[in-house]
PDB file of N, CA and C in Angstrom:
ATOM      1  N   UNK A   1      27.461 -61.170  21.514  1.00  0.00           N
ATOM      2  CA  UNK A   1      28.504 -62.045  20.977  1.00  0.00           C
ATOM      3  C   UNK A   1      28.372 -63.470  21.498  1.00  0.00           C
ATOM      4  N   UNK A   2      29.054 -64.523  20.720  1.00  0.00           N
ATOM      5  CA  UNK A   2      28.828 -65.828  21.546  1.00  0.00           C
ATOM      6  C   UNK A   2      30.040 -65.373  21.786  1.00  0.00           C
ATOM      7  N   UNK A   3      31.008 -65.270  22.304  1.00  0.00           N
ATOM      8  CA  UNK A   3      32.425 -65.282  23.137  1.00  0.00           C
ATOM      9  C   UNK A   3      33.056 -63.922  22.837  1.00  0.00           C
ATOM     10  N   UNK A   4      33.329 -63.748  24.182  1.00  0.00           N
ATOM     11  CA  UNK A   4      33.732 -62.540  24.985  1.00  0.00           C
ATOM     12  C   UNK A   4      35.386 -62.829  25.039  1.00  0.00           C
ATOM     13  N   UNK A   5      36.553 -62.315  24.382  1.00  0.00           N
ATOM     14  CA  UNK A   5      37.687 -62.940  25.025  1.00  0.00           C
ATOM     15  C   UNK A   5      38.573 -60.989  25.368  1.00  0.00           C
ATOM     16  N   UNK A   6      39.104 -61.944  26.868  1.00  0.00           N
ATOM     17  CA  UNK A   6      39.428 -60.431  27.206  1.00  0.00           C
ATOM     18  C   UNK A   6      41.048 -60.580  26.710  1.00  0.00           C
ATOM     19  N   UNK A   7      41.520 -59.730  26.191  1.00  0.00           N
ATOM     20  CA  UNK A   7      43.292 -59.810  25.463  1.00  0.00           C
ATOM     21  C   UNK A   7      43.893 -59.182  26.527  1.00  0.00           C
ATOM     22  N   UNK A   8      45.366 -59.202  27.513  1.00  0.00           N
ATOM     23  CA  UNK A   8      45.701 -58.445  28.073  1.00  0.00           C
ATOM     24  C   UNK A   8      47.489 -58.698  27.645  1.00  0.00           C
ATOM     25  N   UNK A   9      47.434 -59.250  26.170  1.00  0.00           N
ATOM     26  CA  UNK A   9      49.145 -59.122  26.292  1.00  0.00           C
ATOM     27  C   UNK A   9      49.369 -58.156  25.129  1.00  0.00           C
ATOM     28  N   UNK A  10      49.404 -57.149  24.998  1.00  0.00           N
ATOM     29  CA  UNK A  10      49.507 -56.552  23.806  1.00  0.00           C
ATOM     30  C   UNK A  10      50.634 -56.550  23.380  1.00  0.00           C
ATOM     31  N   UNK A  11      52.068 -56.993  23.869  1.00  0.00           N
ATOM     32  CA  UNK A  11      53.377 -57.385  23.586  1.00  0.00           C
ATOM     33  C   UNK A  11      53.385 -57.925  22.446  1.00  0.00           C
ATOM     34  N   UNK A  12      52.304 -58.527  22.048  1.00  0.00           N
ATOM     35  CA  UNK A  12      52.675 -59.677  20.906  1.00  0.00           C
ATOM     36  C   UNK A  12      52.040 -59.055  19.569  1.00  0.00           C
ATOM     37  N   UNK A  13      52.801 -59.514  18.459  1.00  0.00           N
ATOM     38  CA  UNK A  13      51.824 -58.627  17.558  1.00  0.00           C
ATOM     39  C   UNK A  13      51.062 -59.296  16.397  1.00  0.00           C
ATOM     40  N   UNK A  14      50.355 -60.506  17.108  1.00  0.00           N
ATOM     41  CA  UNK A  14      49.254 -60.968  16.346  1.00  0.00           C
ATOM     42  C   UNK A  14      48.292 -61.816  16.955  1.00  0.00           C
ATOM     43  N   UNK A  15      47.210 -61.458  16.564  1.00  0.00           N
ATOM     44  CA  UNK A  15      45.865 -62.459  17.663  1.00  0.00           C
ATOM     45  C   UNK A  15      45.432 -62.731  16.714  1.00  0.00           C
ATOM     46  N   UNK A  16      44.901 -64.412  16.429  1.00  0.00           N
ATOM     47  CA  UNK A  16      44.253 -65.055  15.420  1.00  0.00           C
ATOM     48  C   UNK A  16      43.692 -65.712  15.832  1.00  0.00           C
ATOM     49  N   UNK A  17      42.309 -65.976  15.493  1.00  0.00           N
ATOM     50  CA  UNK A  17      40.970 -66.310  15.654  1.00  0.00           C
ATOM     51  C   UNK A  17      40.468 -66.848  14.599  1.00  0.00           C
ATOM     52  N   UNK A  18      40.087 -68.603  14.584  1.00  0.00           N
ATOM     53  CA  UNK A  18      39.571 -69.430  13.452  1.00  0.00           C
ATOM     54  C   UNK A  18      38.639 -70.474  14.317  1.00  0.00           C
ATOM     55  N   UNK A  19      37.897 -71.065  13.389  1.00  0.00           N
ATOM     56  CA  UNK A  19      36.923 -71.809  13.333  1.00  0.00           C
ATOM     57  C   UNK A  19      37.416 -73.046  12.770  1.00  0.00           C
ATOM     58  N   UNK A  20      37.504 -74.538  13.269  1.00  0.00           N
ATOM     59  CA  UNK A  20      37.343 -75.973  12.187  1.00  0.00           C
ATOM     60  C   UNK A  20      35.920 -76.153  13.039  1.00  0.00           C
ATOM     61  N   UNK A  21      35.229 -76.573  11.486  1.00  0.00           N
ATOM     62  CA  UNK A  21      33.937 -76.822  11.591  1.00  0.00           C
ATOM     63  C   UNK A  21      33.576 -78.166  10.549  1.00  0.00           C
ATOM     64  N   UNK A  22      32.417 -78.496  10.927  1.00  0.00           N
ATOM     65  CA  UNK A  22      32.075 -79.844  10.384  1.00  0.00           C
ATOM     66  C   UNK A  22      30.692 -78.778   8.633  1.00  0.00           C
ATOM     67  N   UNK A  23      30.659 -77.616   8.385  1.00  0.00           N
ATOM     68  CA  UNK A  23      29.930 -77.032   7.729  1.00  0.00           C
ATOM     69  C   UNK A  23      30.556 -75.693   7.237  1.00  0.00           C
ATOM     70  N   UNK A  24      30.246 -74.728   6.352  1.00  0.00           N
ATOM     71  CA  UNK A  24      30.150 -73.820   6.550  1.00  0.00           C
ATOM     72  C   UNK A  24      30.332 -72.596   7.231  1.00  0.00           C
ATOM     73  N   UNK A  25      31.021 -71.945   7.931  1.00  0.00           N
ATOM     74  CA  UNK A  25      30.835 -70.874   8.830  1.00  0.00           C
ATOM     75  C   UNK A  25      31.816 -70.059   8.276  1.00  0.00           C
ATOM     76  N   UNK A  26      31.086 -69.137   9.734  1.00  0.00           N
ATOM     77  CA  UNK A  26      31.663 -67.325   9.372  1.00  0.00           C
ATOM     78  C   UNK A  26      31.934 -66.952  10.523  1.00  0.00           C
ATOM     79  N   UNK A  27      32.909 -65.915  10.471  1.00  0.00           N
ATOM     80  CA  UNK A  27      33.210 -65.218  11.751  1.00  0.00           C
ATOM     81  C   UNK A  27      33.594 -63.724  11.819  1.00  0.00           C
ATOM     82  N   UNK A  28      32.812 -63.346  12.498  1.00  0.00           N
ATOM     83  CA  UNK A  28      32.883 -61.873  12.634  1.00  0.00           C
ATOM     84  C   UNK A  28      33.284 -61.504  14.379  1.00  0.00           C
ATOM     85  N   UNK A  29      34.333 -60.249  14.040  1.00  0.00           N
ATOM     86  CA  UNK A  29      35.029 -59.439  15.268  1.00  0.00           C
ATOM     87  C   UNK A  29      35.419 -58.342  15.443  1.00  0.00           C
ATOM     88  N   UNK A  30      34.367 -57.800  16.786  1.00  0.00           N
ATOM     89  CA  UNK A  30      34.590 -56.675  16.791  1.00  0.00           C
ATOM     90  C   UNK A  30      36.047 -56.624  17.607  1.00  0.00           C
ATOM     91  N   UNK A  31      37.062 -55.822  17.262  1.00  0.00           N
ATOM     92  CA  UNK A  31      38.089 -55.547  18.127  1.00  0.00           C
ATOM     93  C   UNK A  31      38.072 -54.699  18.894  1.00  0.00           C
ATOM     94  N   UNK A  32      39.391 -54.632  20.336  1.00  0.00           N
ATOM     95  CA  UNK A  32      39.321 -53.704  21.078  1.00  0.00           C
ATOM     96  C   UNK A  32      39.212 -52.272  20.469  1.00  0.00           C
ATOM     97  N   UNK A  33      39.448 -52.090  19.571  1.00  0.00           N
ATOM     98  CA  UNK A  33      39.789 -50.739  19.183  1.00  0.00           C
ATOM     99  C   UNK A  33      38.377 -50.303  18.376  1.00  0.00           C
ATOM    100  N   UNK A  34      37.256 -51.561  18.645  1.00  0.00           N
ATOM    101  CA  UNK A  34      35.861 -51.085  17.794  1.00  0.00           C
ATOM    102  C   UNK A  34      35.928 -51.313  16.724  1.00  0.00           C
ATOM    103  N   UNK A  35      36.733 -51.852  15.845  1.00  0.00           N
ATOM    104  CA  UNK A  35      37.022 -52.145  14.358  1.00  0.00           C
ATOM    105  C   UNK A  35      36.618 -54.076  14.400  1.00  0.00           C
ATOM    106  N   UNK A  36      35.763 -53.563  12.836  1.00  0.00           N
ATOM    107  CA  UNK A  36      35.212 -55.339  12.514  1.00  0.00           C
ATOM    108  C   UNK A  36      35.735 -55.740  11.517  1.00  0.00           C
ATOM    109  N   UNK A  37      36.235 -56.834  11.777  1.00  0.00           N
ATOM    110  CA  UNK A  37      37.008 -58.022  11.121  1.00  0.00           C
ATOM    111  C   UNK A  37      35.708 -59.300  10.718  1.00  0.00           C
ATOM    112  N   UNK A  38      36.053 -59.854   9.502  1.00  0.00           N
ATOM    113  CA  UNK A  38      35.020 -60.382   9.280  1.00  0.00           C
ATOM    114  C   UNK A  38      35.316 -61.650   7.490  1.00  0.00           C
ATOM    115  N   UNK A  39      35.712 -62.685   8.104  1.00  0.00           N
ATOM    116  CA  UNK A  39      35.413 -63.430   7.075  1.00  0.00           C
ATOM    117  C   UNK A  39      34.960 -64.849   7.032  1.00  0.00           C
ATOM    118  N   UNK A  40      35.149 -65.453   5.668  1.00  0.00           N
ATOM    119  CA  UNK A  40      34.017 -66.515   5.674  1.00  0.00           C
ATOM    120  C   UNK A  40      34.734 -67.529   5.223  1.00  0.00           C
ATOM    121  N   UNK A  41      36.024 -67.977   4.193  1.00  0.00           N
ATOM    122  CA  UNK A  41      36.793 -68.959   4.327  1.00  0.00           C
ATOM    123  C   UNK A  41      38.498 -68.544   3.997  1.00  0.00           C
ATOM    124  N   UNK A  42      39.065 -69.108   4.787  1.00  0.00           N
ATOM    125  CA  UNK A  42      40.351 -68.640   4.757  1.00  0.00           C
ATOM    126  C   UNK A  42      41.153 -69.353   3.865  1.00  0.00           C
ATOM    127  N   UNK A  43      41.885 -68.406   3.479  1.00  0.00           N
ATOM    128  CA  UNK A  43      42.817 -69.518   2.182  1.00  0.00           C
ATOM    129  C   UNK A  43      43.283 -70.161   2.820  1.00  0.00           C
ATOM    130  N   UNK A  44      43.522 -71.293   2.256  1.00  0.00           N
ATOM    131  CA  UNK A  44      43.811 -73.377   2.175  1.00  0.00           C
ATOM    132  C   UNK A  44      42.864 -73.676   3.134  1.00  0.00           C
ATOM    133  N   UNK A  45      42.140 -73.222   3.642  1.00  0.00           N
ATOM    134  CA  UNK A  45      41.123 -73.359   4.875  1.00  0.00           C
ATOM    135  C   UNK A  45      39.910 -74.060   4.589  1.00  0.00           C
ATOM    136  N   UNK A  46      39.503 -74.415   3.344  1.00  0.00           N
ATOM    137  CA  UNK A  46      37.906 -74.963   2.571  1.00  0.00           C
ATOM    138  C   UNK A  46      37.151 -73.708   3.503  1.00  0.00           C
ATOM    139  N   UNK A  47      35.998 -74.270   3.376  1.00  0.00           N
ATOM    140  CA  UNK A  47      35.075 -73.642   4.497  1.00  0.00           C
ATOM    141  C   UNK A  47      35.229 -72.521   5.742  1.00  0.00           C
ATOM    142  N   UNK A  48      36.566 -73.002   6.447  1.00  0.00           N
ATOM    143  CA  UNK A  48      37.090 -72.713   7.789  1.00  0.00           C
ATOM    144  C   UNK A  48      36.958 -71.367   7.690  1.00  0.00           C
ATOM    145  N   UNK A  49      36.699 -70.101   8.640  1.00  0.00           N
ATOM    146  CA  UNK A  49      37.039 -69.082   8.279  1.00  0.00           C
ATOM    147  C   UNK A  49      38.522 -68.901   9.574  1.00  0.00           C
ATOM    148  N   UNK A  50      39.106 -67.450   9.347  1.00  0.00           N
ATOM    149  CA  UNK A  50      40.214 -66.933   9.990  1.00  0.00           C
ATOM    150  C   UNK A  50      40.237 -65.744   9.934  1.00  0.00           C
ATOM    151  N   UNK A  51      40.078 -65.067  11.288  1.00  0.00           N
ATOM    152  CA  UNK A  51      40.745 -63.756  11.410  1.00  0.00           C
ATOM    153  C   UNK A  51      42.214 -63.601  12.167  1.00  0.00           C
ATOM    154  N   UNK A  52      42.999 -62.927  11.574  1.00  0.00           N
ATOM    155  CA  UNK A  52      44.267 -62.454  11.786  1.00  0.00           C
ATOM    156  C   UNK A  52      44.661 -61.130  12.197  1.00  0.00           C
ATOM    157  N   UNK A  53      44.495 -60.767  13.163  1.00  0.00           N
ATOM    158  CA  UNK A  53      44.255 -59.132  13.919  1.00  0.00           C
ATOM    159  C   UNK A  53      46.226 -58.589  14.459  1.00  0.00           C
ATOM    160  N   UNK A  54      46.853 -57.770  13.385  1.00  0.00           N
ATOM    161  CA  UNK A  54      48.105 -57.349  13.925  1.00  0.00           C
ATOM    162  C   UNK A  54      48.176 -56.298  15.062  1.00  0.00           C
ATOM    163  N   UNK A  55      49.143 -56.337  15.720  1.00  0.00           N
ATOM    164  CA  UNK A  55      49.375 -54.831  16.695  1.00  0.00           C
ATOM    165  C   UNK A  55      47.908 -55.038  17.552  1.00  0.00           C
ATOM    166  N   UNK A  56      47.522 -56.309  18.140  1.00  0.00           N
ATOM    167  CA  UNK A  56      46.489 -56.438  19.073  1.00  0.00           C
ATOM    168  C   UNK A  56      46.544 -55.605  19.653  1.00  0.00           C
ATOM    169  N   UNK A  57      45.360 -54.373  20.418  1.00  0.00           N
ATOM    170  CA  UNK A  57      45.023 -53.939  21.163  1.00  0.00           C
ATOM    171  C   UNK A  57      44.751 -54.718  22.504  1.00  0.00           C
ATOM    172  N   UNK A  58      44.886 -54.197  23.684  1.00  0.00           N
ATOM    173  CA  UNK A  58      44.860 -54.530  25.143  1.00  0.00           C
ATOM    174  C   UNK A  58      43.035 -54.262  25.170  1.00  0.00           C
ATOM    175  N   UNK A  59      42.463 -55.508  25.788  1.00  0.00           N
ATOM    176  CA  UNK A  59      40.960 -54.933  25.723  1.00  0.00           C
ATOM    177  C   UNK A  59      39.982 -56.267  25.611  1.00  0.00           C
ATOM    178  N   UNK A  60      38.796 -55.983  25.291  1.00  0.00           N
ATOM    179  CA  UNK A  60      37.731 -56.459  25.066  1.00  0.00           C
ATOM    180  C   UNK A  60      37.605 -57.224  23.492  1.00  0.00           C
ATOM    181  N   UNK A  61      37.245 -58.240  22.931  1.00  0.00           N
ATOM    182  CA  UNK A  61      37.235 -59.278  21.617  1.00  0.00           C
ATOM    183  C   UNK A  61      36.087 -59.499  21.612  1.00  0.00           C
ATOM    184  N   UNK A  62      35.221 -59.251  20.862  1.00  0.00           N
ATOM    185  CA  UNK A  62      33.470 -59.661  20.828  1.00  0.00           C
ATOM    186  C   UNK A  62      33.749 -60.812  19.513  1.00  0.00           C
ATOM    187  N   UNK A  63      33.340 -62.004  19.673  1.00  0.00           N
ATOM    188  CA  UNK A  63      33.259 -62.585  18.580  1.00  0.00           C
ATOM    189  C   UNK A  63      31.680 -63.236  18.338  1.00  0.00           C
ATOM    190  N   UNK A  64      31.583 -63.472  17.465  1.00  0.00           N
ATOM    191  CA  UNK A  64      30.424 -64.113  16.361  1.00  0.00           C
ATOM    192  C   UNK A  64      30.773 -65.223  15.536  1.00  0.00           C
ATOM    193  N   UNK A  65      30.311 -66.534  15.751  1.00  0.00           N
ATOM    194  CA  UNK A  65      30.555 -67.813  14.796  1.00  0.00           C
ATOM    195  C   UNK A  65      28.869 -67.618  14.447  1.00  0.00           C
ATOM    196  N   UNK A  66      29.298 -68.089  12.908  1.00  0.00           N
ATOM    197  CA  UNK A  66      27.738 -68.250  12.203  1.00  0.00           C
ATOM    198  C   UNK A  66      27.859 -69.131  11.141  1.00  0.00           C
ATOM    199  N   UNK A  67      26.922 -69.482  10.783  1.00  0.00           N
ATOM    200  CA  UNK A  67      26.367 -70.637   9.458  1.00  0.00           C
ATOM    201  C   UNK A  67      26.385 -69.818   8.158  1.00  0.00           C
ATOM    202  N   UNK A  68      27.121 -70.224   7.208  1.00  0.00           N
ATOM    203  CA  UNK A  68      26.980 -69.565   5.843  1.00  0.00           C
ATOM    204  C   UNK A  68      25.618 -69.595   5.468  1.00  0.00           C
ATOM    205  N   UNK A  69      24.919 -70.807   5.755  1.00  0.00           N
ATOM    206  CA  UNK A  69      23.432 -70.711   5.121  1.00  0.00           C
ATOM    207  C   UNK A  69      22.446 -70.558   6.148  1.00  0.00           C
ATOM    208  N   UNK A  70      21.547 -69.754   6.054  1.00  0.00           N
ATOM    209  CA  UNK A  70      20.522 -69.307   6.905  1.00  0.00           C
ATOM    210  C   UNK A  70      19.710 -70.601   7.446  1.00  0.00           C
ATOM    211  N   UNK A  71      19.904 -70.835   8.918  1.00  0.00           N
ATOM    212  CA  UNK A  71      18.917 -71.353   9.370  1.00  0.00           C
ATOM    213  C   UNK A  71      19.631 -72.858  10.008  1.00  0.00           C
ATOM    214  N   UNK A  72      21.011 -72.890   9.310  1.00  0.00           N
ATOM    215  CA  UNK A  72      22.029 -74.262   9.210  1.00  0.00           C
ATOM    216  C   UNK A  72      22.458 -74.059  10.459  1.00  0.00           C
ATOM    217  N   UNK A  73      22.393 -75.042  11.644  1.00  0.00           N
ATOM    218  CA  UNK A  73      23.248 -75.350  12.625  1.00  0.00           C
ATOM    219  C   UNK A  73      24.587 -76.283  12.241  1.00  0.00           C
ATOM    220  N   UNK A  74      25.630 -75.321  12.555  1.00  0.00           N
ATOM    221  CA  UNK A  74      27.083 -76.197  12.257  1.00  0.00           C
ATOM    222  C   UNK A  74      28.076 -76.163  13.696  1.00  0.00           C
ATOM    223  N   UNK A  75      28.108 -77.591  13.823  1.00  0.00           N
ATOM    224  CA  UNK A  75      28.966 -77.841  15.146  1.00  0.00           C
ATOM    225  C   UNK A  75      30.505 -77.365  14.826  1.00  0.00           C
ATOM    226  N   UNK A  76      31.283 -76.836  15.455  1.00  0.00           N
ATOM    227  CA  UNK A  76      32.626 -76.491  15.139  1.00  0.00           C
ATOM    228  C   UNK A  76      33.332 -76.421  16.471  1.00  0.00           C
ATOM    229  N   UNK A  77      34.513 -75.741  16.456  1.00  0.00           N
ATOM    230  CA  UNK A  77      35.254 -75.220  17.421  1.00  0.00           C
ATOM    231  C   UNK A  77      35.845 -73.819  17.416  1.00  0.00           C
ATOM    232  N   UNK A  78      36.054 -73.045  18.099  1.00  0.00           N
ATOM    233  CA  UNK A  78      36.659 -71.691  18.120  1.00  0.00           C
ATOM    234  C   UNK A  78      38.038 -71.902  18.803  1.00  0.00           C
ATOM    235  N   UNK A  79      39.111 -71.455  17.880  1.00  0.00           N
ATOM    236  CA  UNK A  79      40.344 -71.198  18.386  1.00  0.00           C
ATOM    237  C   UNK A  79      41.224 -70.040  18.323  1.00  0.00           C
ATOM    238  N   UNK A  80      42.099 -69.629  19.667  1.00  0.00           N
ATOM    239  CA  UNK A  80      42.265 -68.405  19.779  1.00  0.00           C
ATOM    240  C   UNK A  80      43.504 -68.134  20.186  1.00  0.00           C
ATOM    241  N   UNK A  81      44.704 -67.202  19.327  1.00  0.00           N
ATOM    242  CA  UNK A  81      46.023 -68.400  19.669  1.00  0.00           C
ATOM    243  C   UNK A  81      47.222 -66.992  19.265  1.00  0.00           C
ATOM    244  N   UNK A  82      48.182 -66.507  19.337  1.00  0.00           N
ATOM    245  CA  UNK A  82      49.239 -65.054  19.214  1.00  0.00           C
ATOM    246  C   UNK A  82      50.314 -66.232  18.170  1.00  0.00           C
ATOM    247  N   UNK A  83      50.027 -67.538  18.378  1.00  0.00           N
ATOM    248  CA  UNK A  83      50.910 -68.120  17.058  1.00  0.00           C
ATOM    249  C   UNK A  83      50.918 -67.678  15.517  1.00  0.00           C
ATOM    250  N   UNK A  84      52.116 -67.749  14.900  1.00  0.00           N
ATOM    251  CA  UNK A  84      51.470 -67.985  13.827  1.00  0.00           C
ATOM    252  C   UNK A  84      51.489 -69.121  13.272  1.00  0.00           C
ATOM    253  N   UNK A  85      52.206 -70.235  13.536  1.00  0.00           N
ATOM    254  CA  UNK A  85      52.216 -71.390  13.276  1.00  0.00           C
ATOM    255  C   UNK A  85      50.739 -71.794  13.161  1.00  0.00           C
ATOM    256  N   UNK A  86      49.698 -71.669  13.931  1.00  0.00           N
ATOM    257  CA  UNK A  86      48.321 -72.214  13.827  1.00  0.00           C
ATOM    258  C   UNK A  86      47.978 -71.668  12.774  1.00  0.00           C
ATOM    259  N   UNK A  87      47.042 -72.759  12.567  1.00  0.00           N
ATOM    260  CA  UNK A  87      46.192 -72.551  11.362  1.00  0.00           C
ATOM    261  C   UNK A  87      44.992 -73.111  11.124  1.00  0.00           C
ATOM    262  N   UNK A  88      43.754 -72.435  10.396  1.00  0.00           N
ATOM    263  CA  UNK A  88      42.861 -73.563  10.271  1.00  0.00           C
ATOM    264  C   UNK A  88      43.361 -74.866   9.847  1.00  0.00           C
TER     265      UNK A  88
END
């Protein structure tokens, strides 16, 4: 994974995980519970992708940022947040 995030509040019942990027990208996640989450642009988002994970599990977050097009380096940011106010 490029980022490892460890979750330890499971109180809350939503973990969301997005990308603003200057290109293209994708994001894929494995969750604590071993289940993959996985998309490529989030609605009103252009490009941006967003995962939205309910009833977070306590545990381990494997994530993956990638380039829609093979071979494309795209500078971005990863954000990681139990709001829902955030958004791409």
């Amino acid at each position: 994974p490029d980022v490892i995030v460890k979750y330890t509040n499971p109180d809350d019942d939503l973990l969301r995980f997005f990308v603003r990027a200057s290109g293209d990208t994708t994001l894929v996640i494995n969750d604590a519970r071993g289940r993959w989450h996985c998309n490529d642009d989030a609605p009103g988002a252009g490009t941006n992708p967003m995962v939205s994970i309910s009833n977070p599990a306590r545990g381990q977050y494997d994530v993956w940022v990638g380039s829609y097009e093979s071979g494309q380096t795209v500078r971005g940011k990863l954000y990681v947040t139990e709001l829902r106010s955030e958004t791409p």
